[in-house]
N, C-alpha and C. Protein backbone atom coordinates (compact mmCIF):
# COMPACT_ATOMS: atom_id res chain seq x y z
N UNK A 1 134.72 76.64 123.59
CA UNK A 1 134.31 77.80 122.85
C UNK A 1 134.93 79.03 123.49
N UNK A 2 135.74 79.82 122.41
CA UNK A 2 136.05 81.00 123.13
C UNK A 2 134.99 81.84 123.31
N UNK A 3 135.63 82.90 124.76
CA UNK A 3 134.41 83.45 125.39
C UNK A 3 134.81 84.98 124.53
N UNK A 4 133.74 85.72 123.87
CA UNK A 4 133.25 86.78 123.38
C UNK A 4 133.01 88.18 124.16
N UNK A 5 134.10 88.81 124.10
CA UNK A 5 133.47 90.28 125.32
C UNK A 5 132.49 90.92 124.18
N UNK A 6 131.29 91.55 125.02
CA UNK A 6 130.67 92.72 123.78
C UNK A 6 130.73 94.14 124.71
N UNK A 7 130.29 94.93 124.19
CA UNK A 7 130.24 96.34 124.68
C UNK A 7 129.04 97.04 124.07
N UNK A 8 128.33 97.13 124.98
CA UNK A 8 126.86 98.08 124.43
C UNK A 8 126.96 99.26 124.18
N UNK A 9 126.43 99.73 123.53
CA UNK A 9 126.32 101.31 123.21
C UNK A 9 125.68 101.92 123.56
N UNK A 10 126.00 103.08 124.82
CA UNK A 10 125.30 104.18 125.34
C UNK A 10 123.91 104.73 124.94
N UNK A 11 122.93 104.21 125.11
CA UNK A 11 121.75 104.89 125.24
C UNK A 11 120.99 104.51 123.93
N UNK A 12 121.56 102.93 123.46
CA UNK A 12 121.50 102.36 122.16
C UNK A 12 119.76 101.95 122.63
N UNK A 13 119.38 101.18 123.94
CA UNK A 13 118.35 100.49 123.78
C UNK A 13 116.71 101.58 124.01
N UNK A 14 117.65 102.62 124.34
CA UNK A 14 116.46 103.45 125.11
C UNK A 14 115.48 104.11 123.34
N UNK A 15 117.03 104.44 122.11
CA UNK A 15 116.64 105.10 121.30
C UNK A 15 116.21 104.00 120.12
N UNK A 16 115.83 102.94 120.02
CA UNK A 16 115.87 101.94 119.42
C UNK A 16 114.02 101.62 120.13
N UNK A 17 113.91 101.91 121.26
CA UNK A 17 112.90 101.45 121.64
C UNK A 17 112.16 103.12 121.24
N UNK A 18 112.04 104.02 121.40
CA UNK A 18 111.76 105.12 120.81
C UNK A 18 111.49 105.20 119.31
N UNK A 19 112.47 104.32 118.39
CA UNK A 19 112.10 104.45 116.94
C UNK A 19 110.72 103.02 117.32
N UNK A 20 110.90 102.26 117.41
CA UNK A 20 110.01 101.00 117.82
C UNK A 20 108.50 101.47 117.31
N UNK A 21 108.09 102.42 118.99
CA UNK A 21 107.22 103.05 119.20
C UNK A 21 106.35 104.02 118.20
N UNK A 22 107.61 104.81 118.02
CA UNK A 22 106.92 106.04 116.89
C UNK A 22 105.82 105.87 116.05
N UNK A 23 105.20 106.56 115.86
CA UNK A 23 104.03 106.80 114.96
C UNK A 23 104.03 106.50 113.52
N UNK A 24 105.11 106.60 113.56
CA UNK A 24 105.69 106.24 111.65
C UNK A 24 105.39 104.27 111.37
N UNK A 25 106.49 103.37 112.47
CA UNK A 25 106.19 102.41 113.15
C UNK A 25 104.99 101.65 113.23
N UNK A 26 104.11 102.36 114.20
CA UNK A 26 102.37 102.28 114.13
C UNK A 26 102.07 102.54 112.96
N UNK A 27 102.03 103.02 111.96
CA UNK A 27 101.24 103.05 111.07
C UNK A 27 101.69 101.96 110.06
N UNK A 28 102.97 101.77 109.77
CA UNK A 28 102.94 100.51 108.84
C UNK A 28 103.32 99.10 109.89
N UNK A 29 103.19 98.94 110.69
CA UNK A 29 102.31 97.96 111.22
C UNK A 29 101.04 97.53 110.94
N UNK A 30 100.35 98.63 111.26
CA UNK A 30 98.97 98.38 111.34
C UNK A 30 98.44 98.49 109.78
N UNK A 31 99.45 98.87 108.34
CA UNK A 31 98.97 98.57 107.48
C UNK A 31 99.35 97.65 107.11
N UNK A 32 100.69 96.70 107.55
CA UNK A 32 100.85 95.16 107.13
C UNK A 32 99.57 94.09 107.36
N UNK A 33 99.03 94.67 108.52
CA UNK A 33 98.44 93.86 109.53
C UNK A 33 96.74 93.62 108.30
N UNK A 34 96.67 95.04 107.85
CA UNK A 34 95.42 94.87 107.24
C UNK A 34 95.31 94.55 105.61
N UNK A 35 96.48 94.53 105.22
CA UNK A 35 96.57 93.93 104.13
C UNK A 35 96.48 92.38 104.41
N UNK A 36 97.05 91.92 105.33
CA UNK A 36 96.70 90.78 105.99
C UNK A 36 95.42 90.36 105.73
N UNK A 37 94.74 90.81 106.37
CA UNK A 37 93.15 90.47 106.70
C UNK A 37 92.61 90.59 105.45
N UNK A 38 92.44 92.13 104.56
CA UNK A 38 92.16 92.15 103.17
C UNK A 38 92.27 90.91 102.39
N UNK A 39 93.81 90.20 102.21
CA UNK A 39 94.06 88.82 101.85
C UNK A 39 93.58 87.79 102.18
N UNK A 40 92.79 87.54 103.45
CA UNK A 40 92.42 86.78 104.11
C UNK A 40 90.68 86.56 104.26
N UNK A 41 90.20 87.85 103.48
CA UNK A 41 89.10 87.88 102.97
C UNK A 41 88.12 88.18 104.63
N UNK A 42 86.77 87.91 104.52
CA UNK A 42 85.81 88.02 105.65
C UNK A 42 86.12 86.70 106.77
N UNK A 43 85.80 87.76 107.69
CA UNK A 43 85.66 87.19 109.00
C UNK A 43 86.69 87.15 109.93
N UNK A 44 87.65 88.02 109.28
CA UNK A 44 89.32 88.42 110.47
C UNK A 44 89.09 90.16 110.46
N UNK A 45 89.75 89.85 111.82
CA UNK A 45 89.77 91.40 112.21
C UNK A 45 91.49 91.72 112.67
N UNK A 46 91.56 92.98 112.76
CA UNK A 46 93.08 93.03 112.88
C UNK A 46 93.45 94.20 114.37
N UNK A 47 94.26 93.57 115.44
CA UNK A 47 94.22 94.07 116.82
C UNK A 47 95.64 94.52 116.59
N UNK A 48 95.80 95.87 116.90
CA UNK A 48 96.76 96.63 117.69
C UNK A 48 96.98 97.14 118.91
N UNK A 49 98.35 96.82 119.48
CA UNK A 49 98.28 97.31 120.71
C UNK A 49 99.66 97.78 120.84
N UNK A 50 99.93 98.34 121.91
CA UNK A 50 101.59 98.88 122.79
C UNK A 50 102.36 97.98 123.01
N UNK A 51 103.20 97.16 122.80
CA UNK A 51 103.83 96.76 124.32
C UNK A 51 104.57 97.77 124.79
N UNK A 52 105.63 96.63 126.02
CA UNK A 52 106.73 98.00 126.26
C UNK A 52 107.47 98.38 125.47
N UNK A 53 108.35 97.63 124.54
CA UNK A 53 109.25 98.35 123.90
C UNK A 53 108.79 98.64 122.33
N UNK A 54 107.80 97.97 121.73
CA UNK A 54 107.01 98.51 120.05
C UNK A 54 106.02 98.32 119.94
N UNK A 55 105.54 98.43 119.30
CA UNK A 55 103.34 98.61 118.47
C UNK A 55 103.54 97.13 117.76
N UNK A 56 102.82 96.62 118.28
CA UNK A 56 102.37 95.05 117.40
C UNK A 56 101.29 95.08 116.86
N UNK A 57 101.09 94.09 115.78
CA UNK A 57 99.62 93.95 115.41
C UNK A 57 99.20 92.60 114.82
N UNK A 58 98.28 91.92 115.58
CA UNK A 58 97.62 90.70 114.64
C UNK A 58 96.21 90.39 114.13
N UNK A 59 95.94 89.84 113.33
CA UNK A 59 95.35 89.24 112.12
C UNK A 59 94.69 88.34 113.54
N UNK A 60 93.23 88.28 113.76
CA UNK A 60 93.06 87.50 114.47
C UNK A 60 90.96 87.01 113.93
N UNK A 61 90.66 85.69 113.90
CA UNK A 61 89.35 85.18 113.81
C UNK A 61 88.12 86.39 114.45
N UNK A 62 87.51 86.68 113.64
CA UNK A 62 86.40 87.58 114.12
C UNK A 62 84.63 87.22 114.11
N UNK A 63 84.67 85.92 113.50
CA UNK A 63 83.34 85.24 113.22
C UNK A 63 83.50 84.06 112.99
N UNK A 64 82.53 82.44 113.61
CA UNK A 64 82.76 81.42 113.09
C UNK A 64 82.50 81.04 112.05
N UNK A 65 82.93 81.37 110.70
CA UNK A 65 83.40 81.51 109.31
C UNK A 65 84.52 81.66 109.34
N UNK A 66 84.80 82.71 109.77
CA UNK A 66 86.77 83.07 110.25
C UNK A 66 87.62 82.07 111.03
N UNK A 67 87.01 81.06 111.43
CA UNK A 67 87.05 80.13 112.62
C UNK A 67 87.27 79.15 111.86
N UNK A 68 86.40 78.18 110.92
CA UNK A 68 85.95 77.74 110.32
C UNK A 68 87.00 77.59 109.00
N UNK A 69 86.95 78.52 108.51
CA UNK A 69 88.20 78.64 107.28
C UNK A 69 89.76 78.66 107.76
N UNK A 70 90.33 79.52 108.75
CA UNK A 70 91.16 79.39 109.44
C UNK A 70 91.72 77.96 109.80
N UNK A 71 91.09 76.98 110.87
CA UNK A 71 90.73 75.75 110.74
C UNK A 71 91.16 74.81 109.18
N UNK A 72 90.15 74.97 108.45
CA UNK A 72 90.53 74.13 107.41
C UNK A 72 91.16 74.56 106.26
N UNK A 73 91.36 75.39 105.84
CA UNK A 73 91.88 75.94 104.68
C UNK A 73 93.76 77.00 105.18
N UNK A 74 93.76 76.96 106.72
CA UNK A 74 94.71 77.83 106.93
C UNK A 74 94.68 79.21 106.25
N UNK A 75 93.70 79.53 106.38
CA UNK A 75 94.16 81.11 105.43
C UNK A 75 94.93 82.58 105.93
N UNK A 76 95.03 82.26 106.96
CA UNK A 76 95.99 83.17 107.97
C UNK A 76 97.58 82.98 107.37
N UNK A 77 97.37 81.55 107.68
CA UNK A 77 98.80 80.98 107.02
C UNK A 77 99.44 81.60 105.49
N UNK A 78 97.80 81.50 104.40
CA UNK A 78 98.10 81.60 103.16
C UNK A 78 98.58 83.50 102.86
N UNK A 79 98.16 84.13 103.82
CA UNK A 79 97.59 85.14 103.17
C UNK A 79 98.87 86.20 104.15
N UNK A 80 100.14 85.40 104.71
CA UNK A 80 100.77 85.97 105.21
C UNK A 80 101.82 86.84 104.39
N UNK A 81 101.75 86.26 103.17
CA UNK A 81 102.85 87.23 102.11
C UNK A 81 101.96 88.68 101.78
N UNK A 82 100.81 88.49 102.13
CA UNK A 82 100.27 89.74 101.43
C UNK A 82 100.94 90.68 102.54
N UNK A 83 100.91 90.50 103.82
CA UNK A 83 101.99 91.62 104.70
C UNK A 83 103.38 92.23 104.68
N UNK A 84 104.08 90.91 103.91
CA UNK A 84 105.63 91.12 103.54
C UNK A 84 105.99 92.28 102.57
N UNK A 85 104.86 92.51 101.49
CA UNK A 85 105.67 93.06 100.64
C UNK A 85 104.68 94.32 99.58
């Protein structure tokens, strides 16, 4: 396999991790995240946090009902398009 030179771009990762972060970022995160849960009906709750370089957010069991359905019906699974689009 030929070997590939690359060349990074000056101050590419610092401003990339800056858009990541932003507030604009955080907010439709955290509204994918709850359309999520909305879809997913009672008993999920939805956690945001920092990392280092962007704002994540998940869809996570909040009651054993949420536990329970999750478990057998997958509804985390089902209810993942409601975030896409």
């Amino acid at each position: 396999m030929a070997r590939v030179e690359t060349k990074r771009l000056p101050g590419y990762k610092a401003k990339a991790v800056k858009i990541l972060r932003s507030p604009a970022v955080q907010a439709t995160v955290l509204n994918r995240a709850q359309r999520m849960q909305r879809a997913a009906g009672e008993g999920f709750a939805t956690s945001t946090y920092m990392r280092r370089d962007r704002a994540t957010a998940s869809v996570i069991t909040s009651t054993f009902r949420g536990r329970y359905r999750q478990a057998k019906y997958r509804t985390l699974s089902r209810a993942i398009d409601a975030a896409r689009g």
